[in-house]
Protein backbone atom coordinates (compact mmCIF):
# COMPACT_ATOMS: atom_id res chain seq x y z
CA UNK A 1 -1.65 -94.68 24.79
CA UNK A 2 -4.67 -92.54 25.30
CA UNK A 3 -5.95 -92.80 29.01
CA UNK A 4 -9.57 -94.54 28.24
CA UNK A 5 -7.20 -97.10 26.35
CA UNK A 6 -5.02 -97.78 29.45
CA UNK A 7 -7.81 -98.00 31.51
CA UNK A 8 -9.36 -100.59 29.68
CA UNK A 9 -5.98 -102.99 28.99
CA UNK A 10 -6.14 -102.37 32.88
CA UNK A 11 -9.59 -104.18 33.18
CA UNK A 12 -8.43 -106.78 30.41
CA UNK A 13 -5.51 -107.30 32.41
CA UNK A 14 -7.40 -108.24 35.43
CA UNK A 15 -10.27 -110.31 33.91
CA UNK A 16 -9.13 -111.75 30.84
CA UNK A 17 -5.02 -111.40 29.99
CA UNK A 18 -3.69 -113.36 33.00
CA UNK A 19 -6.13 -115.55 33.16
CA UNK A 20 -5.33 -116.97 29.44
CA UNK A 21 -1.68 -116.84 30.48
CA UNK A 22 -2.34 -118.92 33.72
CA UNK A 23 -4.56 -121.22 31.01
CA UNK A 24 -1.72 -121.69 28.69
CA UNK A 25 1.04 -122.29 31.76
CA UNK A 26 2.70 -119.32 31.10
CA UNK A 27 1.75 -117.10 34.21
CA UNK A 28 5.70 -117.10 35.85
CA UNK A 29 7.05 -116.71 31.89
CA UNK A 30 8.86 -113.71 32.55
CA UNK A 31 11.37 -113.48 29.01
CA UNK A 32 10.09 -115.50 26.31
CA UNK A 33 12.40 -116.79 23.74
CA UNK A 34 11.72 -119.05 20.30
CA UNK A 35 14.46 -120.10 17.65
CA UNK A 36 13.97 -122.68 15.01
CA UNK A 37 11.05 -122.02 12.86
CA UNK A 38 9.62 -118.13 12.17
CA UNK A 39 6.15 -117.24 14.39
CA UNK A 40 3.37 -115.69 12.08
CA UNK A 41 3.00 -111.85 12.84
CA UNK A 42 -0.43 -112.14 13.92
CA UNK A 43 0.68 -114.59 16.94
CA UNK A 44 3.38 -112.38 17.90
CA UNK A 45 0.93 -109.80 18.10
CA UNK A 46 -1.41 -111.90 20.44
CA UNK A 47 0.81 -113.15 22.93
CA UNK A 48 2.36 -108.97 22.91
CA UNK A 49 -1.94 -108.53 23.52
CA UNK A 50 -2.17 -110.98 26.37
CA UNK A 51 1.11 -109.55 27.94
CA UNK A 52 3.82 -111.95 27.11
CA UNK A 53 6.32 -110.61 24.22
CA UNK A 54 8.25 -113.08 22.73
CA UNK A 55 11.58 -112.25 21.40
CA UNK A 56 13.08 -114.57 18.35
CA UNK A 57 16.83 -115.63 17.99
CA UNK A 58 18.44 -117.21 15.43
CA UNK A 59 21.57 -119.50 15.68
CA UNK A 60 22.61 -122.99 14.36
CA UNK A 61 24.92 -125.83 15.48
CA UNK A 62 27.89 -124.34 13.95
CA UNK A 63 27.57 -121.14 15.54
CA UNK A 64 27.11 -122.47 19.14
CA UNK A 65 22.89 -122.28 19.18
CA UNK A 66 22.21 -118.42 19.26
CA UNK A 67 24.16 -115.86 17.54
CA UNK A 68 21.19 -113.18 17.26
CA UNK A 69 18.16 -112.39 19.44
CA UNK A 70 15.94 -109.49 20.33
CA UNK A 71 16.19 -107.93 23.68
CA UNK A 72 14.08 -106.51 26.08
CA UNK A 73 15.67 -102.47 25.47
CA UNK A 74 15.62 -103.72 21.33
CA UNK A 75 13.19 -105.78 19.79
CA UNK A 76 11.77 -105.64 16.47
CA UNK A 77 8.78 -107.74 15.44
CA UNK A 78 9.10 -110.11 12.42
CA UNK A 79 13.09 -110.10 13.06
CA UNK A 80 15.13 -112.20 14.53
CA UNK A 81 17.26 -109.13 16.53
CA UNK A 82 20.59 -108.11 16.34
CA UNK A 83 23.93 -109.76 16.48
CA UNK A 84 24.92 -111.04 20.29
CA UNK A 85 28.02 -109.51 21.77
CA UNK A 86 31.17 -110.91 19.99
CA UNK A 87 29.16 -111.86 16.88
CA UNK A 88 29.64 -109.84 13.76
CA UNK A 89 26.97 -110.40 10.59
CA UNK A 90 27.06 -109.48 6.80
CA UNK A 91 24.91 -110.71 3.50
CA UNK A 92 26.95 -111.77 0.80
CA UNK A 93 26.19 -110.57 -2.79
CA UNK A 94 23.21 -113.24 -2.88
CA UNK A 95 21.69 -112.01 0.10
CA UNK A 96 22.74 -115.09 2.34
CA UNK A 97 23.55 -114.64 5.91
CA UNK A 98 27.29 -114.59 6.80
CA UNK A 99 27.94 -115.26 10.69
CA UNK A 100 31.65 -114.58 12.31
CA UNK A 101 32.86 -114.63 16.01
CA UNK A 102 34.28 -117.18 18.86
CA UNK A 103 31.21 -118.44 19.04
CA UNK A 104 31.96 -120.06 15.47
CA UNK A 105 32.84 -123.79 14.76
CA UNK A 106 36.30 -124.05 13.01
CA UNK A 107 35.00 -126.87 10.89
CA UNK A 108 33.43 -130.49 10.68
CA UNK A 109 35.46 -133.53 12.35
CA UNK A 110 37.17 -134.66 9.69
CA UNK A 111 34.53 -133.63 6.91
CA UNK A 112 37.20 -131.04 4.95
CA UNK A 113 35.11 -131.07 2.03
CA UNK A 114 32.01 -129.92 3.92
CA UNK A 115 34.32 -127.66 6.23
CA UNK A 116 35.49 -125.64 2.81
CA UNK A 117 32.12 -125.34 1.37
CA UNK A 118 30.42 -124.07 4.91
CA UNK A 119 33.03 -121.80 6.61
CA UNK A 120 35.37 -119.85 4.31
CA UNK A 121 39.31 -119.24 4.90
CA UNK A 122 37.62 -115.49 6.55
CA UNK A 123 36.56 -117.31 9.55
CA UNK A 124 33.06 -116.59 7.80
CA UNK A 125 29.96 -119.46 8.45
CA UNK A 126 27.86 -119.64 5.57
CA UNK A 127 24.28 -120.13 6.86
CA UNK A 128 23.01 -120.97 3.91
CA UNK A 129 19.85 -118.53 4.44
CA UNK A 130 18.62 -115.65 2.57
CA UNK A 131 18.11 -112.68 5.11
CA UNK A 132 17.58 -108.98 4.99
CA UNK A 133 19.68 -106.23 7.36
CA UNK A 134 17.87 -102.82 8.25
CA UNK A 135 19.08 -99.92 9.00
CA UNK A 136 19.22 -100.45 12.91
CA UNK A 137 20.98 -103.54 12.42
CA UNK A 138 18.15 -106.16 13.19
CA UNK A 139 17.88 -109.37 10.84
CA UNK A 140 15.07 -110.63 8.87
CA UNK A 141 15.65 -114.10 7.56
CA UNK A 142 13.84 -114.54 3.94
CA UNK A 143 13.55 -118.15 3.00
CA UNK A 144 16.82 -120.69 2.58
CA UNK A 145 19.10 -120.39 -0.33
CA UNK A 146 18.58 -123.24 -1.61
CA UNK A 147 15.17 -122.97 -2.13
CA UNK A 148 14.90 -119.39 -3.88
CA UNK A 149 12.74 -119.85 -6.80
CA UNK A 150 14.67 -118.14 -10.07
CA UNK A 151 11.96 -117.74 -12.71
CA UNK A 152 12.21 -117.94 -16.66
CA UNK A 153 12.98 -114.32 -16.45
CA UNK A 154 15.60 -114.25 -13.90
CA UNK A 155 14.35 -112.84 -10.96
CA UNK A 156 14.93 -114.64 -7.40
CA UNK A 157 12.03 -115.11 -5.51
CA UNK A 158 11.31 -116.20 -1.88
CA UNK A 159 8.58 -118.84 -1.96
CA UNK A 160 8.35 -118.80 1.67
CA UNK A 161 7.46 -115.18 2.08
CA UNK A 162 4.56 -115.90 -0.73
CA UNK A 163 3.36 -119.11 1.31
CA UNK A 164 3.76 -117.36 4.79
CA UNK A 165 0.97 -114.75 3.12
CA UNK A 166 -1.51 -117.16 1.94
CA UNK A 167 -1.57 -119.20 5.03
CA UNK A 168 -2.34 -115.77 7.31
CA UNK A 169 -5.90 -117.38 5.73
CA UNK A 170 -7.19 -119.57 8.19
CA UNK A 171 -8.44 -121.73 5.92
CA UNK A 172 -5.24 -122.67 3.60
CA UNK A 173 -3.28 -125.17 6.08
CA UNK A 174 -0.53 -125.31 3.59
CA UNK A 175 0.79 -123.89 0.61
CA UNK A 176 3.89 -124.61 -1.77
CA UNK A 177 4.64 -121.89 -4.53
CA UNK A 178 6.13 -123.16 -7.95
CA UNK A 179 7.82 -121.20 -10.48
CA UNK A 180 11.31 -122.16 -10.80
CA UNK A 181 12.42 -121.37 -14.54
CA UNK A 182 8.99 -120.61 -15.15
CA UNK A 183 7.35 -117.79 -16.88
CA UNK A 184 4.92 -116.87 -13.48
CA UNK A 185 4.45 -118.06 -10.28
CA UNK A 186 1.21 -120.26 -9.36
CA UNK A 187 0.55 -122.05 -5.68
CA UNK A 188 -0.95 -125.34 -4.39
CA UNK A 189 -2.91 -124.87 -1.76
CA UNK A 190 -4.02 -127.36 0.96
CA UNK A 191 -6.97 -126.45 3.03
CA UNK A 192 -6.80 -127.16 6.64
CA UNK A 193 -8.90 -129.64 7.58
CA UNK A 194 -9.56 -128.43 11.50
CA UNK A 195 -10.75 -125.46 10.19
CA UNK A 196 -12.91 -126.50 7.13
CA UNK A 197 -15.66 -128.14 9.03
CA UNK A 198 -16.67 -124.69 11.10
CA UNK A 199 -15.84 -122.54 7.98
CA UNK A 200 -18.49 -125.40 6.11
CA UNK A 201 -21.28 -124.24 9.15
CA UNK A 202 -20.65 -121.15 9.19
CA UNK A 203 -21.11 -120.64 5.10
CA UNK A 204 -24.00 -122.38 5.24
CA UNK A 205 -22.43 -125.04 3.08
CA UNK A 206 -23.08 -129.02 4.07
CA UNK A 207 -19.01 -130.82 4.76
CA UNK A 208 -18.51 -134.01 3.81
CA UNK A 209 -15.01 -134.04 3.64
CA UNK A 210 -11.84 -132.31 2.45
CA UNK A 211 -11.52 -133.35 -1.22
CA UNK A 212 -15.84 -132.15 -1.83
CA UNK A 213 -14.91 -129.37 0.25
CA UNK A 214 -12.28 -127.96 -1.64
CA UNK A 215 -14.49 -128.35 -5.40
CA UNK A 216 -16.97 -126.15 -3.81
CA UNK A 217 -17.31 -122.91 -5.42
CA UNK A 218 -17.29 -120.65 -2.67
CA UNK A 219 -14.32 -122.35 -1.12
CA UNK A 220 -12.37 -121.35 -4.17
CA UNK A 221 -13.77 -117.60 -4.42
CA UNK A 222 -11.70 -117.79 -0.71
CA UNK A 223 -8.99 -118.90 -1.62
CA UNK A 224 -8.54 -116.14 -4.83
CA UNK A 225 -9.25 -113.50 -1.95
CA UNK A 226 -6.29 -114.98 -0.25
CA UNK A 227 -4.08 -114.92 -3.30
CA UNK A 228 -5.52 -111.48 -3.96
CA UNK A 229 -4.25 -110.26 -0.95
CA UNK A 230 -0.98 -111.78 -0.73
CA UNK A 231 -0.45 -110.19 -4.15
CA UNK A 232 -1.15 -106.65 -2.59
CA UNK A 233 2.20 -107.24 -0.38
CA UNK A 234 4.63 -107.92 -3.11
CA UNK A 235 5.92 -106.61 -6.26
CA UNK A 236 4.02 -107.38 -9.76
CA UNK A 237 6.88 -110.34 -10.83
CA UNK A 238 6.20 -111.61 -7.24
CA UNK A 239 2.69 -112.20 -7.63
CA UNK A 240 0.76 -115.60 -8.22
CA UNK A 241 -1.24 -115.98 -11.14
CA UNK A 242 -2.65 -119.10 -10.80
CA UNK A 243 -3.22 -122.02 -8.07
CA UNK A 244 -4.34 -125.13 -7.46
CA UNK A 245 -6.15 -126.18 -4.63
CA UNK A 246 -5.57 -130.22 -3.83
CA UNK A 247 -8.34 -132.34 -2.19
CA UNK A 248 -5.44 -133.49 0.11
CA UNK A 249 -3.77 -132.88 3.43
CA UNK A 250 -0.67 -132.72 4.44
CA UNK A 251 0.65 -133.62 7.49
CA UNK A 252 3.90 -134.58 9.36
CA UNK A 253 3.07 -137.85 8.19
CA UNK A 254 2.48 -137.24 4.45
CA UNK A 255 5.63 -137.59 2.35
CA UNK A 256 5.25 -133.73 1.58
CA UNK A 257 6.12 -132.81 4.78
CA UNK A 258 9.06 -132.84 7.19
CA UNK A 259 8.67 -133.94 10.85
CA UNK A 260 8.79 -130.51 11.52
CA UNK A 261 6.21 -129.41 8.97
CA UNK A 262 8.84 -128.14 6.57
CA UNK A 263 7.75 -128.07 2.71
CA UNK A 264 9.67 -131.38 0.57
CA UNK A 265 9.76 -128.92 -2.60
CA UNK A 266 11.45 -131.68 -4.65
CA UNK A 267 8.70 -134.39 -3.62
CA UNK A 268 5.81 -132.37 -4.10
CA UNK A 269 7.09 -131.05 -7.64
CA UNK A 270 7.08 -134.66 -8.18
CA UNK A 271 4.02 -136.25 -7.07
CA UNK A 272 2.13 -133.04 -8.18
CA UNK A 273 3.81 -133.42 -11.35
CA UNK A 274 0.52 -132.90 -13.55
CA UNK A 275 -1.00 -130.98 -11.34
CA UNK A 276 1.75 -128.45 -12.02
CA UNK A 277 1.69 -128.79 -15.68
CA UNK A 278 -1.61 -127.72 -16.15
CA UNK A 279 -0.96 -124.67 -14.13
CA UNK A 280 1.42 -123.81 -16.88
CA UNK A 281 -0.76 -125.49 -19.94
C-alpha cells in the first residue's frame, strides 16, 4: 500500500473506523466468525474496510458444527476456507460436497434408511451441497443439490449464484430464478420495500406504495440494468432472459419465505404459477 494510502486509513482509523466498530458493539471483536447462511461480497469487504475481517466456516450437525473455516495465516474471501485438522473433503461427480473425519456422525438413532442415504459405507457424509474446490484447497459452496435448476437443454444451473447477483442491487429485496426443464432462465424479482421509498425521492418519482412502485417505468429500466449485469458474470446458457417483477414482498412471514429468509422454490412456482407461464408464453 502506497504511503499517502496508509497515511490516510491511519486518519480513518482514528476518526471514523473504530468509532463505527464501537457503534456496532464490535470494538473488543478480535476473530470474527459466521456459519450458516453466505455474507454478500460487498459486506465482507466493508467490515475488512472498517477493520474487522470476518472469516466463514462451514459445518452441519452431522459433522460436529464446523468442519471448514478460514484462518487468520489463510483466508480467502467468498469461501468458506479449508478443511479443519482431521477433516478430509472431496466433490463427487455432481459437484456435491463430501465431508470425512472423527468429527463425523456414524449415523441417525435408529433412522437406517436416512443413515444409508446420508453417510455412505466410506465413512463419507453427503452434505447435500453443490461446492467448488480451488487450487489452494479453499471451498466455495454453490447452491444446494437439490435445488440445481436442469434446463430443457440439460445444463445444471445454480439459481442461487444468479439471485445472489441481482440482489447486489439495492433495490431487488428478493429474487427467485426459474428454469427447471425450461428452454431459458427468467427471474421474479421483489423490490425491497425499505429501500424503494428513498430510491422514489431520490428519482424524482412520487411513492405510493410497492405494487405502483414497481409498474413504474423507470423502476423497471433498473431492474434490466441489474439483470444486465448479472448476465456479464456468467456464461451465455446462464443468463436470464426475461423477469418479472411482483408488486409483492416477501418476508419471513410470507409463505415464500423460510424463517430464515430461505427461498420456498416449490411454493413460489406454485402461487406464481401464471406469473411464470407468461414468462415462457
Amino acid at each position: 500500500m502506497p504511503l499517502g494510502r496508509r497515511a490516510q486509513r491511519a486518519v480513518f482509523e482514528r476518526l471514523v473506523y473504530s468509532k463505527i466498530r464501537t457503534r456496532l458493539g464490535l470494538d473488543a471483536c478480535e476473530i470474527p466468525v459466521s456459519g450458516a447462511a453466505p455474507i454478500a461480497p460487498d459486506t465482507l469487504d466493508f467490515f475488512d474496510g472498517i477493520g474487522l475481517r470476518i472469516y466463514e466456516g462451514y459445518g452441519m450437525t452431522e459433522d460436529s458444527g464446523p468442519a471448514t473455516v478460514n484462518t487468520q495465516a489463510f483466508r480467502r474471501s467468498g469461501t468458506v476456507g479449508r478443511p479443519m485438522p482431521g477433516v478430509e473433503v472431496k466433490l463427487a461427480e455432481d459437484g456435491e460436497l463430501l465431508i470425512r473425519g472423527g468429527n463425523v456422525a456414524v449415523g441417525y438413532f435408529r433412522e437406517p434408511a436416512k443413515t444409508a442415504e446420508t453417510f455412505d459405507p466410506d465413512g463419507w457424509l453427503h452434505t447435500g451441497d453443490i461446492a467448488e474446490i480451488d487450487a489452494d484447497g479453499f471451498i466455495k459452496i454453490v447452491d444446494r443439490k437439490k435445488e440445481l435448476i436442469i434446463t430443457a437443454g440439460g445444463k445444471n444451473i445454480s439459481p442461487a449464484n444468479l439471485e445472489a447477483l441481482l440482489k447486489r442491487d439495492p433495490l431487488i429485496g428478493q429474487a427467485c430464478v426459474i428454469g427447471d426443464r425450461r428452454r431459458f432462465l427468467s427471474a421474479l424479482v421483489v423490490l425491497d420495500s425499505d429501500v424503494a421509498p428513498g430510491w422514489a425521492a431520490s428519482s424524482g418519482l412520487a411513492y405510493a406504495d410497492l405494487a405502483s412502485f414497481s409498474r413504474e417505468p423507470r423502476v423497471v429500466a433498473e431492474v434490466q440494468r441489474a439483470v444486465d449485469d448479472a448476465n456479464q458474470h456468467v456464461s451465455q446458457v446462464e443468463q436470464i432472459k426475461k423477469f418479472a417483477i411482483l408488486p409483492t414482498e416477501w418476508t419471513a412471514e410470507s409463505e415464500e419465505l423460510t424463517p430464515t429468509l430461505k427461498l420456498k422454490r416449490r411454493v413460489i412456482d406454485r402461487v406464481y404459477a401464471a406469473e411464470i407461464d407468461a414468462l415462457y408464453a
